[in-house]
C-alpha atoms as a PDB file:
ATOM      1  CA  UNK A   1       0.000   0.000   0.000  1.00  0.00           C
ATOM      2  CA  UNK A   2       1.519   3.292  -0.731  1.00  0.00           C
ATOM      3  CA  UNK A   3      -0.098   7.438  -0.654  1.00  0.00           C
ATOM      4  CA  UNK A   4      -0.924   7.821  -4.070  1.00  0.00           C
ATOM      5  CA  UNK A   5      -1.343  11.518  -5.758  1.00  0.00           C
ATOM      6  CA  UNK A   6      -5.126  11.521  -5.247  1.00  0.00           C
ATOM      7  CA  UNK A   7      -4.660  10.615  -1.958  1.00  0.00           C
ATOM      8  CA  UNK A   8      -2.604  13.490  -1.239  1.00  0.00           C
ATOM      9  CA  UNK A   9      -5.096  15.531  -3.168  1.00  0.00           C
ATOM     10  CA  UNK A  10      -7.893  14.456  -0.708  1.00  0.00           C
ATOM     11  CA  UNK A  11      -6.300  14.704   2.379  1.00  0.00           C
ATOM     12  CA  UNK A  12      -4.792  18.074   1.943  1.00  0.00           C
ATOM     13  CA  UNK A  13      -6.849  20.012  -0.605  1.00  0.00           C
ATOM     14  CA  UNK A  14      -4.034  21.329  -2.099  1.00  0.00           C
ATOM     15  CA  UNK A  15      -3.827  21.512  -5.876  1.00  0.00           C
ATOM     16  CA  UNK A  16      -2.407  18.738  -8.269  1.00  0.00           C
ATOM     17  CA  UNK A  17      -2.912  20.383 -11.617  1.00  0.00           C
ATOM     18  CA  UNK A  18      -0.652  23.324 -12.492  1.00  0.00           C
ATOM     19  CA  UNK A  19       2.663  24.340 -13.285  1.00  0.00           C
ATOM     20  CA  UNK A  20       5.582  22.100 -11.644  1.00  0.00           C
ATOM     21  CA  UNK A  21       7.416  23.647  -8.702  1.00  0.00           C
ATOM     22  CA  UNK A  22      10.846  23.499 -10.023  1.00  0.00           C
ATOM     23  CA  UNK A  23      13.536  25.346  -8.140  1.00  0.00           C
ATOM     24  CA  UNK A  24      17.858  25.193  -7.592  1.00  0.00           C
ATOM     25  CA  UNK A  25      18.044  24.118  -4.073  1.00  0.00           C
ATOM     26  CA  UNK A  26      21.567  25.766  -4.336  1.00  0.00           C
ATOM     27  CA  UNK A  27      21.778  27.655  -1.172  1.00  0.00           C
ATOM     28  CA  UNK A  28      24.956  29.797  -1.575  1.00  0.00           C
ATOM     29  CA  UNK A  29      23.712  33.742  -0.747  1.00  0.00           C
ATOM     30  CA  UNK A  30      20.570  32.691   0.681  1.00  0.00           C
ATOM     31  CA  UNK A  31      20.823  35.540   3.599  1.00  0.00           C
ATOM     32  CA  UNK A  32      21.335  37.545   0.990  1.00  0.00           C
ATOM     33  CA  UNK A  33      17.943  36.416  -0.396  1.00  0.00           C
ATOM     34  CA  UNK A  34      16.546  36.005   2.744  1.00  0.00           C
ATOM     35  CA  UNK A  35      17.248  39.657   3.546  1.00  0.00           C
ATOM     36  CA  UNK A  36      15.897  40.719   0.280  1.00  0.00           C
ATOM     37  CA  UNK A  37      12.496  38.705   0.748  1.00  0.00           C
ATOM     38  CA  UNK A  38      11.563  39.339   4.252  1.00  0.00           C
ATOM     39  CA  UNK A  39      13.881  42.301   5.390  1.00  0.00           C
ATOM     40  CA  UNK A  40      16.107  40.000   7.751  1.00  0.00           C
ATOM     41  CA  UNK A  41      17.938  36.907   8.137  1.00  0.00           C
ATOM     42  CA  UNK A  42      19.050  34.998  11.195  1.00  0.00           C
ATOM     43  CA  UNK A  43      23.067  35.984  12.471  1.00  0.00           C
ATOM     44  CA  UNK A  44      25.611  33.889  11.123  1.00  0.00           C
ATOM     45  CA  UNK A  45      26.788  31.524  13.839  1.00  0.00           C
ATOM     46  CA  UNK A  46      30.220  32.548  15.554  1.00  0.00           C
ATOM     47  CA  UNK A  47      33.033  29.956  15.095  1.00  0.00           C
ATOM     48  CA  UNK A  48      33.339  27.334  17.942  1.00  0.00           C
ATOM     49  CA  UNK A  49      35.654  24.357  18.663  1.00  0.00           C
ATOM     50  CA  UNK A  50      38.568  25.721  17.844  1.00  0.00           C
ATOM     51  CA  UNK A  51      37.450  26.857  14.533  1.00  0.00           C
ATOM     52  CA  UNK A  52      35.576  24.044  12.895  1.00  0.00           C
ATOM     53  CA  UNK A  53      33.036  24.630  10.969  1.00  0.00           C
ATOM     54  CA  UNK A  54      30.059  22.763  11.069  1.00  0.00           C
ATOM     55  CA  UNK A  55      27.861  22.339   8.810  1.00  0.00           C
ATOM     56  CA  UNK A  56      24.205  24.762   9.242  1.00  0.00           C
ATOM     57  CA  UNK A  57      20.929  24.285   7.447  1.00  0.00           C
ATOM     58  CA  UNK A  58      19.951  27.574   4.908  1.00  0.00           C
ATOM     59  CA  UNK A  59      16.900  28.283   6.447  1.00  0.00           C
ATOM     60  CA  UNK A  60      16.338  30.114   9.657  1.00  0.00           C
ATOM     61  CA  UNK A  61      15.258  28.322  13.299  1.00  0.00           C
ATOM     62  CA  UNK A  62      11.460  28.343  14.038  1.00  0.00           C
ATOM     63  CA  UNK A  63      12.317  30.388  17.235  1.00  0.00           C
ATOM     64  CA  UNK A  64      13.911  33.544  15.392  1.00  0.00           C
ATOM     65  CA  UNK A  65      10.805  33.702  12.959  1.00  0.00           C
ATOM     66  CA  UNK A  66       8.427  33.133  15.955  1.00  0.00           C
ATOM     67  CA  UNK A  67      10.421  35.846  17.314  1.00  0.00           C
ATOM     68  CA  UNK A  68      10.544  38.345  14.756  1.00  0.00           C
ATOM     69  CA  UNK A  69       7.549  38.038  12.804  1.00  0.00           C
ATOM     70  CA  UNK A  70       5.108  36.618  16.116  1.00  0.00           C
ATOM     71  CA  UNK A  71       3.014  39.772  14.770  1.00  0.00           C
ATOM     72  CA  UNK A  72       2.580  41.841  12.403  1.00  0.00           C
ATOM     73  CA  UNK A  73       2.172  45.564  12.892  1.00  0.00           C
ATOM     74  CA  UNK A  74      -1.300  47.280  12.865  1.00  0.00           C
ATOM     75  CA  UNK A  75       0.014  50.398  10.530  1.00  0.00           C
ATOM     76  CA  UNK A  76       1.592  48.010   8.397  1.00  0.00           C
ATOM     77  CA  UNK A  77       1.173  49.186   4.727  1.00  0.00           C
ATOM     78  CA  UNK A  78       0.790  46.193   2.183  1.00  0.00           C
ATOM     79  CA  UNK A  79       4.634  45.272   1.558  1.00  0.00           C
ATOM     80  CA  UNK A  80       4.915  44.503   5.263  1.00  0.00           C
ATOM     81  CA  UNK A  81       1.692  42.702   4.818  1.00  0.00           C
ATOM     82  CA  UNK A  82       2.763  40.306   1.998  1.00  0.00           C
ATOM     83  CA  UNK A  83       5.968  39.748   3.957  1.00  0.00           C
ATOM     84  CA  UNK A  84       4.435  38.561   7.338  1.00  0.00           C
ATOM     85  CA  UNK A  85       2.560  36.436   5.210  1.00  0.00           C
ATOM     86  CA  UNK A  86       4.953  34.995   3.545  1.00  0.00           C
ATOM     87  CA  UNK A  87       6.661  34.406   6.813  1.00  0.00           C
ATOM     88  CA  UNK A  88       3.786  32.718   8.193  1.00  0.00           C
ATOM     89  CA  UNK A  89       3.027  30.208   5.076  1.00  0.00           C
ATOM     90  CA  UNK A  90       6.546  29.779   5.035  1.00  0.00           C
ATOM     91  CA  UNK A  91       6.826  28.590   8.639  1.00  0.00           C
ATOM     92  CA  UNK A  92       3.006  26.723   8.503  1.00  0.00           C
ATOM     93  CA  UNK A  93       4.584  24.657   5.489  1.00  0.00           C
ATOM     94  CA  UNK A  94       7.981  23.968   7.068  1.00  0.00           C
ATOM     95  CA  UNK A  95       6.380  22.652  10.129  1.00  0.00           C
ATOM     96  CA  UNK A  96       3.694  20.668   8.826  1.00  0.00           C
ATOM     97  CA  UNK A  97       3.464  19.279   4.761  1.00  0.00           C
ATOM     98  CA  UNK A  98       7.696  19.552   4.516  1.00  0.00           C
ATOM     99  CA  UNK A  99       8.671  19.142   8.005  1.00  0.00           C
ATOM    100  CA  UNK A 100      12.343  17.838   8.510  1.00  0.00           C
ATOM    101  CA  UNK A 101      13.553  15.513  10.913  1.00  0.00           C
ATOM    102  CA  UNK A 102      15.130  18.362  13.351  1.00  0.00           C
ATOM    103  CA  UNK A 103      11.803  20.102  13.714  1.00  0.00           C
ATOM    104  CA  UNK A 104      14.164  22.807  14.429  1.00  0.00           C
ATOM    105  CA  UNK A 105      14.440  24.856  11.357  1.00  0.00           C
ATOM    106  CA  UNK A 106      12.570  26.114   8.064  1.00  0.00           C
ATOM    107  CA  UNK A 107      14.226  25.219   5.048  1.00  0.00           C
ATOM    108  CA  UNK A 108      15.263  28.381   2.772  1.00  0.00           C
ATOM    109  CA  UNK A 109      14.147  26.533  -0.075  1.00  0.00           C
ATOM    110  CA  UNK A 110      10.330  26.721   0.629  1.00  0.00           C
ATOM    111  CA  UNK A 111      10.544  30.603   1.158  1.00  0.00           C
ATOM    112  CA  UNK A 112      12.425  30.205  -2.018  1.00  0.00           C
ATOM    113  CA  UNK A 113       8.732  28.925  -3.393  1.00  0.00           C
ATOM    114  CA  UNK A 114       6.789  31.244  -1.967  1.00  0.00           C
ATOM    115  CA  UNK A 115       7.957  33.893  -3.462  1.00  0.00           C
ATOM    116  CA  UNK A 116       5.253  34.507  -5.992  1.00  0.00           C
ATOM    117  CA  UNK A 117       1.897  34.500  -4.103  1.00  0.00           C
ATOM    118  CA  UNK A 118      -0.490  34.471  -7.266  1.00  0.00           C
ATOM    119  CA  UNK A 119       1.252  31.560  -8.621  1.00  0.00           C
ATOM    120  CA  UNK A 120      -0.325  28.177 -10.412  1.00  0.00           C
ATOM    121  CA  UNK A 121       1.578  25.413  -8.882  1.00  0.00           C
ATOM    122  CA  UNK A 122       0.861  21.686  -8.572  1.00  0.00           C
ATOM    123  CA  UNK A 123       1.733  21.983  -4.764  1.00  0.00           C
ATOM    124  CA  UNK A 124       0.411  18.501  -4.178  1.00  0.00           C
ATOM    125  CA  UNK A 125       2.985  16.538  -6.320  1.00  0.00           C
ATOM    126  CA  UNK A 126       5.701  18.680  -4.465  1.00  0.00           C
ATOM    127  CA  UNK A 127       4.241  17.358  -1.082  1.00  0.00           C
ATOM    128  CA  UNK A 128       3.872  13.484  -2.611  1.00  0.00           C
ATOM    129  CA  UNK A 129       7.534  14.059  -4.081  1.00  0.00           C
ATOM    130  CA  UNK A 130       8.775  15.490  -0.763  1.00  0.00           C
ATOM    131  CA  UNK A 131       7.224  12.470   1.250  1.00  0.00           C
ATOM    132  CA  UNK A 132       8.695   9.880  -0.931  1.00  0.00           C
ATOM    133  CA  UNK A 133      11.826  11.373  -0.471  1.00  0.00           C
ATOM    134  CA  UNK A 134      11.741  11.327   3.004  1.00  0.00           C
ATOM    135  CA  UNK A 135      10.490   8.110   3.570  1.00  0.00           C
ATOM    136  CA  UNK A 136      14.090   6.609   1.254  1.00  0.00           C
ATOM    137  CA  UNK A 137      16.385   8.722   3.417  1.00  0.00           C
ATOM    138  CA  UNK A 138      14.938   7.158   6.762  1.00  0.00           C
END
């Protein structure tokens, strides 16, 4: 037995007709991006261990969005609007339909995707794809 495309299309209402959501998930610059999407992006971590670098996710922890975008303000004009927005789909998404095994951070790439709000995408394939995907890597 396996979740089929209509399945996913059931369960989660979300469209499987449209335009494929087909993105680079190159991350190099993405606070750059970041910054040039929502007006921030989460400090670059200082050096530890003698200076090894680890390796970080591109995306930013669910605490410094709940933190900085918890609510939006009441003059906001509608740029500020679309942003908190944005914000909030992008961390509903990342915590639900593409969560990660950390539960600690929202992937850049799904801001990435949401960067064109009136846009025709098939968002349940991406969801089916994404699950598949997770489900080999386990």
């Amino acid at each position: 037995m396996t979740v089929t495309l209509q399945d996913v299309s059931m369960i989660t209402a979300l469209p499987i007709e449209g335009k494929p959501l087909c993105m680079g998930t190159d991350s190099e610059g993405w606070r750059q991006q970041m910054e040039a999407l929502i007006g921030m992006s989460p400090q670059e971590p200082e050096v530890e261990d003698g200076g090894k670098k680890y390796r970080l996710p591109a995306g930013a922890p669910f605490t410094w969005i709940a933190a900085n975008f918890a609510h939006c303000p009441e003059d906001a004009d509608d740029e500020v609007i679309q942003r908190y927005a944005r914000v909030y789909m992008w961390y509903v998404i990342s915590r639900t339909i593409f969560a990660d095994g950390t539960g600690k951070n929202a992937p850049w790439m799904w801001l990435k995707a949401l960067t064109v709000f009136d846009n025709n995408f098939s968002w349940g394939s991406v969801v089916l794809a994404y699950l598949y995907r997770q489900v080999i890597n386990c």
